[in-house]
C-alpha atoms as a PDB file:
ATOM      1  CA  UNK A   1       2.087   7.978 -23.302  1.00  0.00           C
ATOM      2  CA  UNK A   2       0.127  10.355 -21.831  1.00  0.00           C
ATOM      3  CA  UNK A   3      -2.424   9.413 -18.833  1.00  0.00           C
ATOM      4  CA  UNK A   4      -6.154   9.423 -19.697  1.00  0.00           C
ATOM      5  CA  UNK A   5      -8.613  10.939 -17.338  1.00  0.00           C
ATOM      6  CA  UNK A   6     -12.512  10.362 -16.342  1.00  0.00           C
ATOM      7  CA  UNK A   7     -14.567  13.437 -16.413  1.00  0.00           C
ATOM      8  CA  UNK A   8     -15.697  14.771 -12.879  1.00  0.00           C
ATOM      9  CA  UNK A   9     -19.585  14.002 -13.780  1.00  0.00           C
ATOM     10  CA  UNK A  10     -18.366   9.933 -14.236  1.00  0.00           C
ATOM     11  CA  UNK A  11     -20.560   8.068 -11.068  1.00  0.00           C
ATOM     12  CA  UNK A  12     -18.063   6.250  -8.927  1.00  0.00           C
ATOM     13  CA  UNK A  13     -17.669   2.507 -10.146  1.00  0.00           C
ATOM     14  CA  UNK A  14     -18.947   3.285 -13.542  1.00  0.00           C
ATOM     15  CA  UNK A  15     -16.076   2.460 -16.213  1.00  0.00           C
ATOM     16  CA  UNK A  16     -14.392   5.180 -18.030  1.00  0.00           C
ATOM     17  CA  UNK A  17     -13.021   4.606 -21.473  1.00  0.00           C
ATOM     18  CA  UNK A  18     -13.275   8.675 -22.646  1.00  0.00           C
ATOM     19  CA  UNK A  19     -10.117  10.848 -22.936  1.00  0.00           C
ATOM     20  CA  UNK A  20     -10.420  14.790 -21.509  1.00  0.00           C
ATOM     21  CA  UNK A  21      -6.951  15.919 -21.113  1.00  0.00           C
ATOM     22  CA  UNK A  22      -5.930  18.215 -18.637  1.00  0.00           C
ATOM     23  CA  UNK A  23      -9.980  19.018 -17.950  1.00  0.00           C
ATOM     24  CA  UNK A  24      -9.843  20.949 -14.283  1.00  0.00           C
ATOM     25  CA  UNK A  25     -11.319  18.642 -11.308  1.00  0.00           C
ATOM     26  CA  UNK A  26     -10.696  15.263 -13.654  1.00  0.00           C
ATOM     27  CA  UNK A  27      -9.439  12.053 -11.908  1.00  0.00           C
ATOM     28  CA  UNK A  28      -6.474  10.556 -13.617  1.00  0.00           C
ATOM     29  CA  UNK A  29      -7.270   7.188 -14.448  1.00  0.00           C
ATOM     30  CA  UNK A  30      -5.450   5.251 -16.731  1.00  0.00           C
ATOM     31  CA  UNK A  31      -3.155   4.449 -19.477  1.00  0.00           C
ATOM     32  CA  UNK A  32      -2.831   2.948 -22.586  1.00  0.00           C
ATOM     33  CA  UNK A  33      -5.706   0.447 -23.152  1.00  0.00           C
ATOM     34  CA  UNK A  34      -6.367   0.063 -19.708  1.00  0.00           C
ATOM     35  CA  UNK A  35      -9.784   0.315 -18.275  1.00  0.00           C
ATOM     36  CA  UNK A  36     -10.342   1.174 -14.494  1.00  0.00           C
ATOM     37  CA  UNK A  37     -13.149   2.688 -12.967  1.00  0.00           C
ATOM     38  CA  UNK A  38     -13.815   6.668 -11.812  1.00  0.00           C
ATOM     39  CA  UNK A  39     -13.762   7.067  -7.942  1.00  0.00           C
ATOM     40  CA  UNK A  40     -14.963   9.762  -5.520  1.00  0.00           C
ATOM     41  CA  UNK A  41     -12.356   9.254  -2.605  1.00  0.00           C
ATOM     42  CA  UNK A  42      -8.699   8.007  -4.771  1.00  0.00           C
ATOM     43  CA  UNK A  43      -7.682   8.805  -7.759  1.00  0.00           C
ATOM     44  CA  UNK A  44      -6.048   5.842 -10.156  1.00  0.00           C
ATOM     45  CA  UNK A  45      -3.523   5.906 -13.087  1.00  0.00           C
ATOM     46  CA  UNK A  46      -0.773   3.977 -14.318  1.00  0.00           C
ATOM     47  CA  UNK A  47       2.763   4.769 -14.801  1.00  0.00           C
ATOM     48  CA  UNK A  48       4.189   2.033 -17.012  1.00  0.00           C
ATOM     49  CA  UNK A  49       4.259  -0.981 -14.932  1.00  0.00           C
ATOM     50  CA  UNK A  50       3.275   0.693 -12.144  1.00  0.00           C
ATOM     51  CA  UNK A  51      -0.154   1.172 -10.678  1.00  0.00           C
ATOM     52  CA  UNK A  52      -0.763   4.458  -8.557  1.00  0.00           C
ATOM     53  CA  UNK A  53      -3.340   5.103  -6.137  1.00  0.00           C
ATOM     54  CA  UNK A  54      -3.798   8.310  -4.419  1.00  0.00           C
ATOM     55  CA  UNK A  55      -6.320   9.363  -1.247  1.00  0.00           C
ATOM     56  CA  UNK A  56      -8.119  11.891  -1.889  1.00  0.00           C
ATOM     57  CA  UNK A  57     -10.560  13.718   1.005  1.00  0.00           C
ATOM     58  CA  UNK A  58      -8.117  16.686   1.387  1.00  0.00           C
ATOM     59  CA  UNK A  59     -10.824  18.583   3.205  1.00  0.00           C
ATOM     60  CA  UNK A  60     -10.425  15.780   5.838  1.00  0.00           C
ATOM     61  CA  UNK A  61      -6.977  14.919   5.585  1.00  0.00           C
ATOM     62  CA  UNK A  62      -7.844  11.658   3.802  1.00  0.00           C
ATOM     63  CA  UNK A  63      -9.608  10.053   6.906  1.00  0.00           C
ATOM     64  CA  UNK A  64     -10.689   6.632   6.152  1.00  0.00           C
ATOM     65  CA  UNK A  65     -13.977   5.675   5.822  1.00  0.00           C
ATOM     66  CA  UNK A  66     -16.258   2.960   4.173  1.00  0.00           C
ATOM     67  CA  UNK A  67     -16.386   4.856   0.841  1.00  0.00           C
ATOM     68  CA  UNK A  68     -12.194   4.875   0.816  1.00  0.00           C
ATOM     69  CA  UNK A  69     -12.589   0.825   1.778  1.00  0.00           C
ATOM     70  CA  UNK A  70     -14.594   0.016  -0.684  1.00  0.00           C
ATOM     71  CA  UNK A  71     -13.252   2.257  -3.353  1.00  0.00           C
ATOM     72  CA  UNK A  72      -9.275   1.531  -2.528  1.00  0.00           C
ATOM     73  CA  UNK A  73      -9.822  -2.214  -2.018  1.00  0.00           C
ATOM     74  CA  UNK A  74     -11.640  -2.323  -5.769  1.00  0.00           C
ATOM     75  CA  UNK A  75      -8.409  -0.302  -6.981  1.00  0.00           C
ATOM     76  CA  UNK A  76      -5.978  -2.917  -5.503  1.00  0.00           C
ATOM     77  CA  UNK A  77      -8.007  -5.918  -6.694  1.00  0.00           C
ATOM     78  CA  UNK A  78      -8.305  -4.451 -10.102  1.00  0.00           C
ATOM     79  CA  UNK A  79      -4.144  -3.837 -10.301  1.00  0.00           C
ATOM     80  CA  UNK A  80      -3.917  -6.971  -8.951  1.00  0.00           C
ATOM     81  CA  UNK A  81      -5.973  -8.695 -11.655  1.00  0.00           C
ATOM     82  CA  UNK A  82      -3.689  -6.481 -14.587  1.00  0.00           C
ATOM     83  CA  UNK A  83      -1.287  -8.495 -16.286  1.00  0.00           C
ATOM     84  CA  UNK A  84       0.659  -5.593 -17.139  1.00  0.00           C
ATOM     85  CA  UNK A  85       1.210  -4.144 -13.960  1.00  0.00           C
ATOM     86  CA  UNK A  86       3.647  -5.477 -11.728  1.00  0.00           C
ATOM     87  CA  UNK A  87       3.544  -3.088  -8.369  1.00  0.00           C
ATOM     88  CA  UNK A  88       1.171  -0.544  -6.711  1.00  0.00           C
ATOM     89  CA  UNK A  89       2.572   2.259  -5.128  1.00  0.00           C
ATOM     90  CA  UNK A  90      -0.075   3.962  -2.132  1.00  0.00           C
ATOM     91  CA  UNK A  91       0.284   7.530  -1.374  1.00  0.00           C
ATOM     92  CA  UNK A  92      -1.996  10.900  -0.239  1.00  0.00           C
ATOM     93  CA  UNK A  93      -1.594  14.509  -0.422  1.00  0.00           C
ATOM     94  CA  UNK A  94       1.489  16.122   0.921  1.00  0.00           C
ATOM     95  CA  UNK A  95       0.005  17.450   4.067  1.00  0.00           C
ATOM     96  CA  UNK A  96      -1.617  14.159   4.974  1.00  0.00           C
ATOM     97  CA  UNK A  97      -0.674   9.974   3.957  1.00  0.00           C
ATOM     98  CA  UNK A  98      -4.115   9.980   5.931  1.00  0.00           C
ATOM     99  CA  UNK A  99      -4.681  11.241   9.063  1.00  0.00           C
ATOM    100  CA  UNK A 100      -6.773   8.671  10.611  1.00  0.00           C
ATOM    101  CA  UNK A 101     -10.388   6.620  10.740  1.00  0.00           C
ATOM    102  CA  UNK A 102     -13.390   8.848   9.654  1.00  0.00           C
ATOM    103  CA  UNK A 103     -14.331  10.019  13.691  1.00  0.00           C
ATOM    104  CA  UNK A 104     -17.551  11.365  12.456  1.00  0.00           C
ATOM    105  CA  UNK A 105     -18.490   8.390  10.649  1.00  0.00           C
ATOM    106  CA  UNK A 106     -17.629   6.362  13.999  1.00  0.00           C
ATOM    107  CA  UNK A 107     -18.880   8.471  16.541  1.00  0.00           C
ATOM    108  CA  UNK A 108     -22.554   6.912  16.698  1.00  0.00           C
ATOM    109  CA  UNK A 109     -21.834   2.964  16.292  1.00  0.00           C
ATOM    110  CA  UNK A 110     -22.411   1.081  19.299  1.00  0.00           C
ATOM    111  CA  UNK A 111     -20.946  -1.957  20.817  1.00  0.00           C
ATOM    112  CA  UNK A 112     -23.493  -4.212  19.090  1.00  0.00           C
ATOM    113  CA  UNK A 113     -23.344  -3.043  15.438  1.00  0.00           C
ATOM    114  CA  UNK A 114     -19.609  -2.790  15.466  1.00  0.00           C
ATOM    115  CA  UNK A 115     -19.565  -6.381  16.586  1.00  0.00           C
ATOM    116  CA  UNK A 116     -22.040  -7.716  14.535  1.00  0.00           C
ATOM    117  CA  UNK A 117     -20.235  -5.953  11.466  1.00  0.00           C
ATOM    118  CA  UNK A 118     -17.081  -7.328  12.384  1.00  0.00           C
ATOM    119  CA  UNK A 119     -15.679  -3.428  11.694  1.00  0.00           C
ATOM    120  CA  UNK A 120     -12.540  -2.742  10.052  1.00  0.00           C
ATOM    121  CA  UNK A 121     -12.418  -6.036   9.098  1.00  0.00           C
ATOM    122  CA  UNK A 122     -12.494  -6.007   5.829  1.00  0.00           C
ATOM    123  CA  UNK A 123      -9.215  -4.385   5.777  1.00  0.00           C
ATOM    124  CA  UNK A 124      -7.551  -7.016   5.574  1.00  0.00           C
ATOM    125  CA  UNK A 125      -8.327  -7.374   1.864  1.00  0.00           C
ATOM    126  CA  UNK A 126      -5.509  -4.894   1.673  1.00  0.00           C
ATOM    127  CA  UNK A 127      -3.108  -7.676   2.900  1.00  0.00           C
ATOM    128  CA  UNK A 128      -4.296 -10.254   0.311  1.00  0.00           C
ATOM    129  CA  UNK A 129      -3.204  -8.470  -2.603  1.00  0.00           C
ATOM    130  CA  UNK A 130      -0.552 -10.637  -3.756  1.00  0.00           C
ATOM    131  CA  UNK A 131       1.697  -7.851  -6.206  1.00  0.00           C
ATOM    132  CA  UNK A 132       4.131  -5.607  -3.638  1.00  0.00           C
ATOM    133  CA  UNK A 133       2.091  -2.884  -2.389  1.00  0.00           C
ATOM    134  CA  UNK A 134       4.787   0.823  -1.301  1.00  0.00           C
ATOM    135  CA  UNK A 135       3.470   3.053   1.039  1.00  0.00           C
ATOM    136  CA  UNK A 136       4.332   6.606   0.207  1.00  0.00           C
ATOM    137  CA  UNK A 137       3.863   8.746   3.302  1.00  0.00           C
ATOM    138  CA  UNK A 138       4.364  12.361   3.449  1.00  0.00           C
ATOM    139  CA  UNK A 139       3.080  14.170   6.472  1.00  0.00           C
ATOM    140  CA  UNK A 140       1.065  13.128   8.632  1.00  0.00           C
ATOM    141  CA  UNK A 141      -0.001   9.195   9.318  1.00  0.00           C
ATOM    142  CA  UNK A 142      -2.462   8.525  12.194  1.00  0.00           C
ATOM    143  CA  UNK A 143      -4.349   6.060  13.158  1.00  0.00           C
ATOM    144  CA  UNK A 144      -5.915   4.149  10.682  1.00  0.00           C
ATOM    145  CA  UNK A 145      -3.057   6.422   8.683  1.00  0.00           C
ATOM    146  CA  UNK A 146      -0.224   4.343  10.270  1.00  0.00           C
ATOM    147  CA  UNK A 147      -2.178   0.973  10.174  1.00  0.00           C
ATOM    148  CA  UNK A 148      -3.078   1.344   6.416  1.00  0.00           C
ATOM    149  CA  UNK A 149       0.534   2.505   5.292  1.00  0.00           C
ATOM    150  CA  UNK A 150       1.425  -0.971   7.213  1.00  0.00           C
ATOM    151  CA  UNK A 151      -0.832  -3.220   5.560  1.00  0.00           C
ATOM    152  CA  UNK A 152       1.309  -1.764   2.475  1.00  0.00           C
ATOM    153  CA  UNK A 153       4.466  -4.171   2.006  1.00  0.00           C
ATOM    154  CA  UNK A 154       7.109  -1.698   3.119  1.00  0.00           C
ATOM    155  CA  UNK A 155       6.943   2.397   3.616  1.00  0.00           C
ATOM    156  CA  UNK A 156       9.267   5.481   2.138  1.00  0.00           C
ATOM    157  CA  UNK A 157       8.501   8.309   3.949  1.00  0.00           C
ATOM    158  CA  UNK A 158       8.776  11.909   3.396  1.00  0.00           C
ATOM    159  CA  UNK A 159      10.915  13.222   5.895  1.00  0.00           C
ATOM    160  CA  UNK A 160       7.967  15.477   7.064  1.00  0.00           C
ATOM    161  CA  UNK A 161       6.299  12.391   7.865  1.00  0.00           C
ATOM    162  CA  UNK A 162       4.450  12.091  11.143  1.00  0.00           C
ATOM    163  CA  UNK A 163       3.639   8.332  12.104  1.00  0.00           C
ATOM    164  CA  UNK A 164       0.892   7.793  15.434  1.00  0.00           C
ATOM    165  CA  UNK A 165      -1.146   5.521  17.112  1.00  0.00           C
ATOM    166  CA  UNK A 166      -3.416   8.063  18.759  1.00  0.00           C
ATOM    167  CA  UNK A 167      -6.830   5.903  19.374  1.00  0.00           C
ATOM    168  CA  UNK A 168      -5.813   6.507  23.126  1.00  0.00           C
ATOM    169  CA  UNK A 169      -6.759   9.981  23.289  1.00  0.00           C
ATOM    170  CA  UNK A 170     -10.165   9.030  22.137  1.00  0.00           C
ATOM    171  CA  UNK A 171     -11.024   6.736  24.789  1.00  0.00           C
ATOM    172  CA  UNK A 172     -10.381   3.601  22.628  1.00  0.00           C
ATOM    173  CA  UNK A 173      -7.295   1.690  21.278  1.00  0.00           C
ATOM    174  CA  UNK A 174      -5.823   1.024  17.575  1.00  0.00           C
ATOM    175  CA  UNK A 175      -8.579  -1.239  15.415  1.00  0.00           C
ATOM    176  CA  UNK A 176      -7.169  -2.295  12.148  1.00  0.00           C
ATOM    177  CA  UNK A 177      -4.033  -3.990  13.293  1.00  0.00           C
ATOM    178  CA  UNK A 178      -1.844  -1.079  14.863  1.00  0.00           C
ATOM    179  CA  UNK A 179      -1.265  -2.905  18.156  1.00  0.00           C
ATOM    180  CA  UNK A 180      -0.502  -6.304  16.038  1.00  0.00           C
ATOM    181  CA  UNK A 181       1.761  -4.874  13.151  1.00  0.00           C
ATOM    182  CA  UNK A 182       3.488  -1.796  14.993  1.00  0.00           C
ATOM    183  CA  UNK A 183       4.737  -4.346  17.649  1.00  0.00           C
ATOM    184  CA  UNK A 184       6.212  -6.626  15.115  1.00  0.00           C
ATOM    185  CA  UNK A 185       7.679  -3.964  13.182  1.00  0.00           C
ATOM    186  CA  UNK A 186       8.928  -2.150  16.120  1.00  0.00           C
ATOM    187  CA  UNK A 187       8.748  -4.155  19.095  1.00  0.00           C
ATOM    188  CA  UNK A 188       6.815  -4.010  21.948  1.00  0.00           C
ATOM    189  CA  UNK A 189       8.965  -1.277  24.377  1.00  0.00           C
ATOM    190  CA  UNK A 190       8.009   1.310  21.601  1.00  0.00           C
ATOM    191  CA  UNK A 191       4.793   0.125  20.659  1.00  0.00           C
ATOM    192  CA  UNK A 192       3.569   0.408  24.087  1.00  0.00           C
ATOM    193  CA  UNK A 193       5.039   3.888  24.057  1.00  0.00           C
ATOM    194  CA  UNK A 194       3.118   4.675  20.835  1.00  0.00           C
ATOM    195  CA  UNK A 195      -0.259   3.116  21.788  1.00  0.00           C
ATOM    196  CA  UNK A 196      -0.121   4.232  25.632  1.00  0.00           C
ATOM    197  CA  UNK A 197       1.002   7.988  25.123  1.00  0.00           C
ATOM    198  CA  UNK A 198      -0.764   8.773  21.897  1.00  0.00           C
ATOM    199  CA  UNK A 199       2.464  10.441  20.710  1.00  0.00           C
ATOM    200  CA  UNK A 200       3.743  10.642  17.031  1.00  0.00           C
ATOM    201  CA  UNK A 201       6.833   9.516  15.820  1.00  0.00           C
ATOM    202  CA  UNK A 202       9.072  11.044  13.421  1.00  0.00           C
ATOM    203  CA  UNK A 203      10.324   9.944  10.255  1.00  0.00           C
ATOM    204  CA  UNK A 204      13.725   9.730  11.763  1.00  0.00           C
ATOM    205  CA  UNK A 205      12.680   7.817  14.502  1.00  0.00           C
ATOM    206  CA  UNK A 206      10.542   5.222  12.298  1.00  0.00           C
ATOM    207  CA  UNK A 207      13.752   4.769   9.963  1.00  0.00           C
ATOM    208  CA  UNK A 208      15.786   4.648  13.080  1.00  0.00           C
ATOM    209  CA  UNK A 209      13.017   1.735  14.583  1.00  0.00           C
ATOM    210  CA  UNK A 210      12.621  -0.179  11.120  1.00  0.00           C
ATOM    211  CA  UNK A 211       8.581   1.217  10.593  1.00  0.00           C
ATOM    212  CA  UNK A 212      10.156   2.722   7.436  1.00  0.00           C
ATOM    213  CA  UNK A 213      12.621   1.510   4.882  1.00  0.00           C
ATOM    214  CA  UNK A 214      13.971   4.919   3.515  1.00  0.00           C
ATOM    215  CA  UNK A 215      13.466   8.958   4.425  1.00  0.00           C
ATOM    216  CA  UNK A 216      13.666  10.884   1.270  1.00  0.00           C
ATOM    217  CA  UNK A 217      12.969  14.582   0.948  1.00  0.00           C
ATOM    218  CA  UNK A 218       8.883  15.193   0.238  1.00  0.00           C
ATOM    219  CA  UNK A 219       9.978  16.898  -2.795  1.00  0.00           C
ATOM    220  CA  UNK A 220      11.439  13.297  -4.217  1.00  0.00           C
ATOM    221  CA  UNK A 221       8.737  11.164  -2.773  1.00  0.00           C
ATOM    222  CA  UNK A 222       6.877  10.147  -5.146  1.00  0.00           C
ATOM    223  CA  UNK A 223       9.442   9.419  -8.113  1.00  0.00           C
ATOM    224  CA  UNK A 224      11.713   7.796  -5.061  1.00  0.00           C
ATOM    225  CA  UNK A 225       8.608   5.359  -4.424  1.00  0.00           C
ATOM    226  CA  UNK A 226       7.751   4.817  -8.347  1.00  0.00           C
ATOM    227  CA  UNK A 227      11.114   3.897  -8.894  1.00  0.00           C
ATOM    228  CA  UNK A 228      11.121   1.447  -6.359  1.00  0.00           C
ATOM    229  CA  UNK A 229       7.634   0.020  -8.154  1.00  0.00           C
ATOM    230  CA  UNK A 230       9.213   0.057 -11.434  1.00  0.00           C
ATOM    231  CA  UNK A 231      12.259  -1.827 -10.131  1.00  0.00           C
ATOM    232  CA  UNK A 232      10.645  -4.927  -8.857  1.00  0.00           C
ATOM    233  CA  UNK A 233       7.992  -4.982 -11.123  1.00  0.00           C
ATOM    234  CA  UNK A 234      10.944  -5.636 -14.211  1.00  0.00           C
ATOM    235  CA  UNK A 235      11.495  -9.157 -12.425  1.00  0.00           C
ATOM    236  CA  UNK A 236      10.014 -12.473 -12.521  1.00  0.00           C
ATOM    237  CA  UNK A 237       6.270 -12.174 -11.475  1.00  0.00           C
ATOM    238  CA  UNK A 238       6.916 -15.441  -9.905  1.00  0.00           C
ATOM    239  CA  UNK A 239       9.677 -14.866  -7.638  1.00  0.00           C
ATOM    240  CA  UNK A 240       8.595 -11.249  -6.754  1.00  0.00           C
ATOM    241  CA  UNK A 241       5.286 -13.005  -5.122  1.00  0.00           C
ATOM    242  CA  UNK A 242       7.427 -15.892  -3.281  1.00  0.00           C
ATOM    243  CA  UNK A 243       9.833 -13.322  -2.090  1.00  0.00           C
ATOM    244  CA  UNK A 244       6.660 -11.208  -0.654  1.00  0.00           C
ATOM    245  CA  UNK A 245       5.241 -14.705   0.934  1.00  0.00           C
ATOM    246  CA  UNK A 246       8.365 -15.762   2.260  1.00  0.00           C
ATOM    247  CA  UNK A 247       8.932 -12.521   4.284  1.00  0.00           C
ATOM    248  CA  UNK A 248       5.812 -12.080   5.329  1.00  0.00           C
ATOM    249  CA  UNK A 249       5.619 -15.905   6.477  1.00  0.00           C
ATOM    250  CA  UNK A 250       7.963 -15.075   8.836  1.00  0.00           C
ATOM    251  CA  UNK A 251       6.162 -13.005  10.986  1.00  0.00           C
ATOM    252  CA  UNK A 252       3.292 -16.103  11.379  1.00  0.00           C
ATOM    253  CA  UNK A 253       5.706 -18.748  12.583  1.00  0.00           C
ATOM    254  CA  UNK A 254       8.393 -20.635  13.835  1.00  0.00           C
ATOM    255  CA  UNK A 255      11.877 -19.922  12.560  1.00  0.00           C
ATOM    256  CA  UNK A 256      12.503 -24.044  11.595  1.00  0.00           C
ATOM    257  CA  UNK A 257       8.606 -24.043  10.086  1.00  0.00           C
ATOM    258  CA  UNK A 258       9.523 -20.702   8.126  1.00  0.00           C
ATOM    259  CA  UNK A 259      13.353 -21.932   7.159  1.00  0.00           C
ATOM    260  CA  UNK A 260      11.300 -24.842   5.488  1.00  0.00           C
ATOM    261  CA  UNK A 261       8.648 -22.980   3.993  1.00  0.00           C
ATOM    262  CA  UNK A 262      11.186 -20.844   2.373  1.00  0.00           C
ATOM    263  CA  UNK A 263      13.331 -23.591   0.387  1.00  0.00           C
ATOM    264  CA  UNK A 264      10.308 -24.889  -0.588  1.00  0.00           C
ATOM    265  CA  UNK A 265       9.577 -21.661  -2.520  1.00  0.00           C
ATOM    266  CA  UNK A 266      13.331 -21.812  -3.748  1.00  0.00           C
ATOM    267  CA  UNK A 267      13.128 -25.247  -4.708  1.00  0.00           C
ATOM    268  CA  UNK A 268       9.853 -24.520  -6.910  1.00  0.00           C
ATOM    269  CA  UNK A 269      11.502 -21.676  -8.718  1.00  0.00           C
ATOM    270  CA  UNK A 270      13.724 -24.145 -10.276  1.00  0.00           C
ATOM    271  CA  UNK A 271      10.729 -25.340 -12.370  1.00  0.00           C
ATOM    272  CA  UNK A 272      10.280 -22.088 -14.006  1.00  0.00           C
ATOM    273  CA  UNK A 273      11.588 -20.368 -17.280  1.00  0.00           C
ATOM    274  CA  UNK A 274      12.584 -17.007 -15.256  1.00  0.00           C
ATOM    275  CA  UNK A 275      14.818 -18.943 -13.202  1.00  0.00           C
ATOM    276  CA  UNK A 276      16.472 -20.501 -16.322  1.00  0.00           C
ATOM    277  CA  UNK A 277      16.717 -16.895 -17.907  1.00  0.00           C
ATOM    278  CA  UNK A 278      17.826 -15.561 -14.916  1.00  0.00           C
ATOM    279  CA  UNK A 279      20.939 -17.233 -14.311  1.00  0.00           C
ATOM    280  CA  UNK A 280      21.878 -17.737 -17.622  1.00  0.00           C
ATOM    281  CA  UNK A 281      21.726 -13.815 -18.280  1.00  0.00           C
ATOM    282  CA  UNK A 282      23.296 -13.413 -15.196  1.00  0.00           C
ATOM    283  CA  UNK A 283      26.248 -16.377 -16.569  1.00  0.00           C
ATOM    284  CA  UNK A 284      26.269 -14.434 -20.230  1.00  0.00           C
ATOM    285  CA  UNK A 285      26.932 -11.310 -18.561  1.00  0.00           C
ATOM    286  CA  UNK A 286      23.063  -9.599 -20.228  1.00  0.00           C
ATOM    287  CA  UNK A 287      20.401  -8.132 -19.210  1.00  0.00           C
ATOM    288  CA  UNK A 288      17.785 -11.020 -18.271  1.00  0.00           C
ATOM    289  CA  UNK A 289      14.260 -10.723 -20.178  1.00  0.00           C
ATOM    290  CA  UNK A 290      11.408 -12.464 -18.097  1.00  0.00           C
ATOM    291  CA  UNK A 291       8.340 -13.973 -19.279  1.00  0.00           C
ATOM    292  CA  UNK A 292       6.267 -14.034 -16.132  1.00  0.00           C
ATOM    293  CA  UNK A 293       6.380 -17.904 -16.940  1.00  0.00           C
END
């Protein structure tokens, strides 16, 4: 079915319900009965089971600031809250995942506001979004680029992808978790190199390191990352958000506490139908058909 679109003149946050196909400067929105609300900095749609999100400041290489925030962490909350989707795939434009924090919006704050705001911290609603988030990157990821496409649950990358940790060359240091994740992804030899030397890193190299899953050509992106969403949203609801806690528990404690944690999950999974249909389709040689239950 085709995508429906919100006209250009929609206010951001205001809900959208008409249909204008293929009307120049529209923001693709949803699909089927689905209701989500026009933006000014993303643009939203669903593909099947899949929800898509997609930056969009191309004047300034989709630099974050408060509008994205509050725009892309409404997005995520509202796929998160649809029954019928089961995965979000992240991307930008094909010049830029997002090339960093808004500087211009920064520039001014002082020592006292930013404190006082607790900035950036309220991206960390990214991380609470419980369905499997995919980072998409193509070209270049800086800054609060790199940071955001690892609050995502795993990356594909473009192999035109540029990955960075430049804050250094600013006369400051990474503020929404690049020191914290890139050294757990990565470790802290070339984290250090990353955060110390402002440098950017490859796709190759962040394959080579683990920052990225898969390098695909920019071309196949997009349908390589969908895929991916469209894969593990056709299983169990259920086990797809254990498996995501389980993993991610991992990097917040001790192997034994984390061993434990994870049969605990297993064990639970017994109690529900998918399990039951699971292995039985798997024991009938079928194709399994999950409930979510």
């Amino acid at each position: 079915m085709p995508v429906q679109f919100a006209p250009r003149n929609f206010k951001a946050g205001q809900p959208c319900r008409h249909i204008i196909p293929d009307e120049p400067g529209c923001h693709a929105l949803m699909k089927e009965e689905r209701v989500y609300m026009a933006y000014e900095t993303i643009i939203v749609e669903t593909r099947d089971s899949v929800g898509l999100i997609r930056l969009n400041r191309p004047q300034a290489l989709n630099a974050l600031n408060r509008a994205v925030l509050e725009e892309l962490t409404d997005a995520l909350a509202a796929f998160d809250a649809d029954g019928k989707v089961g995965a979000v795939v992240l991307t930008g434009s094909e010049k830029a995942f997002a090339a960093g924090a808004d500087i211009k919006e920064m520039q001014l704050i002082n020592f006292v506001d930013a404190y006082l705001q607790d900035m950036f911290a309220d991206w960390q609603k990214v991380d609470r979004i419980r369905k499997p988030i995919i980072a998409a990157v193509s070209g270049y990821a800086l800054g609060g680029g790199c940071e955001l496409a690892m609050m995502c649950d795993f990356i594909i990358a473009g192999s035109n992808a540029k990955f960075g940790q430049p804050e250094i060359t600013l006369g400051a240091i990474p503020g929404m978790g690049g020191s914290q994740r890139l050294t757990r992804y990565v470790g802290k030899s070339k984290a250090m190199d990353m955060c110390l030397t402002g440098r950017m890193m490859d796709a190759a190299e962040a394959e080579r390191c683990g920052l990225v899953s898969r390098v695909v050509a920019p071309e196949a992106l997009l349908e390589e990352a969908l895929k991916a969403a469209e894969r593990i949203a056709s299983f169990s609801r259920v086990s797809v958000y254990m498996a995501k806690e389980a993993v991610n528990r991992a990097y917040e404690t001790t192997l034994d506490e984390g061993l434990r944690f994870e049969r605990r999950l297993f064990h639970s999974l017994f109690a529900t139908e998918d399990q039951k249909e699971g292995m039985s389709a798997f024991v009938d040689k079928r194709t399994p058909s999950f409930k979510n239950r």
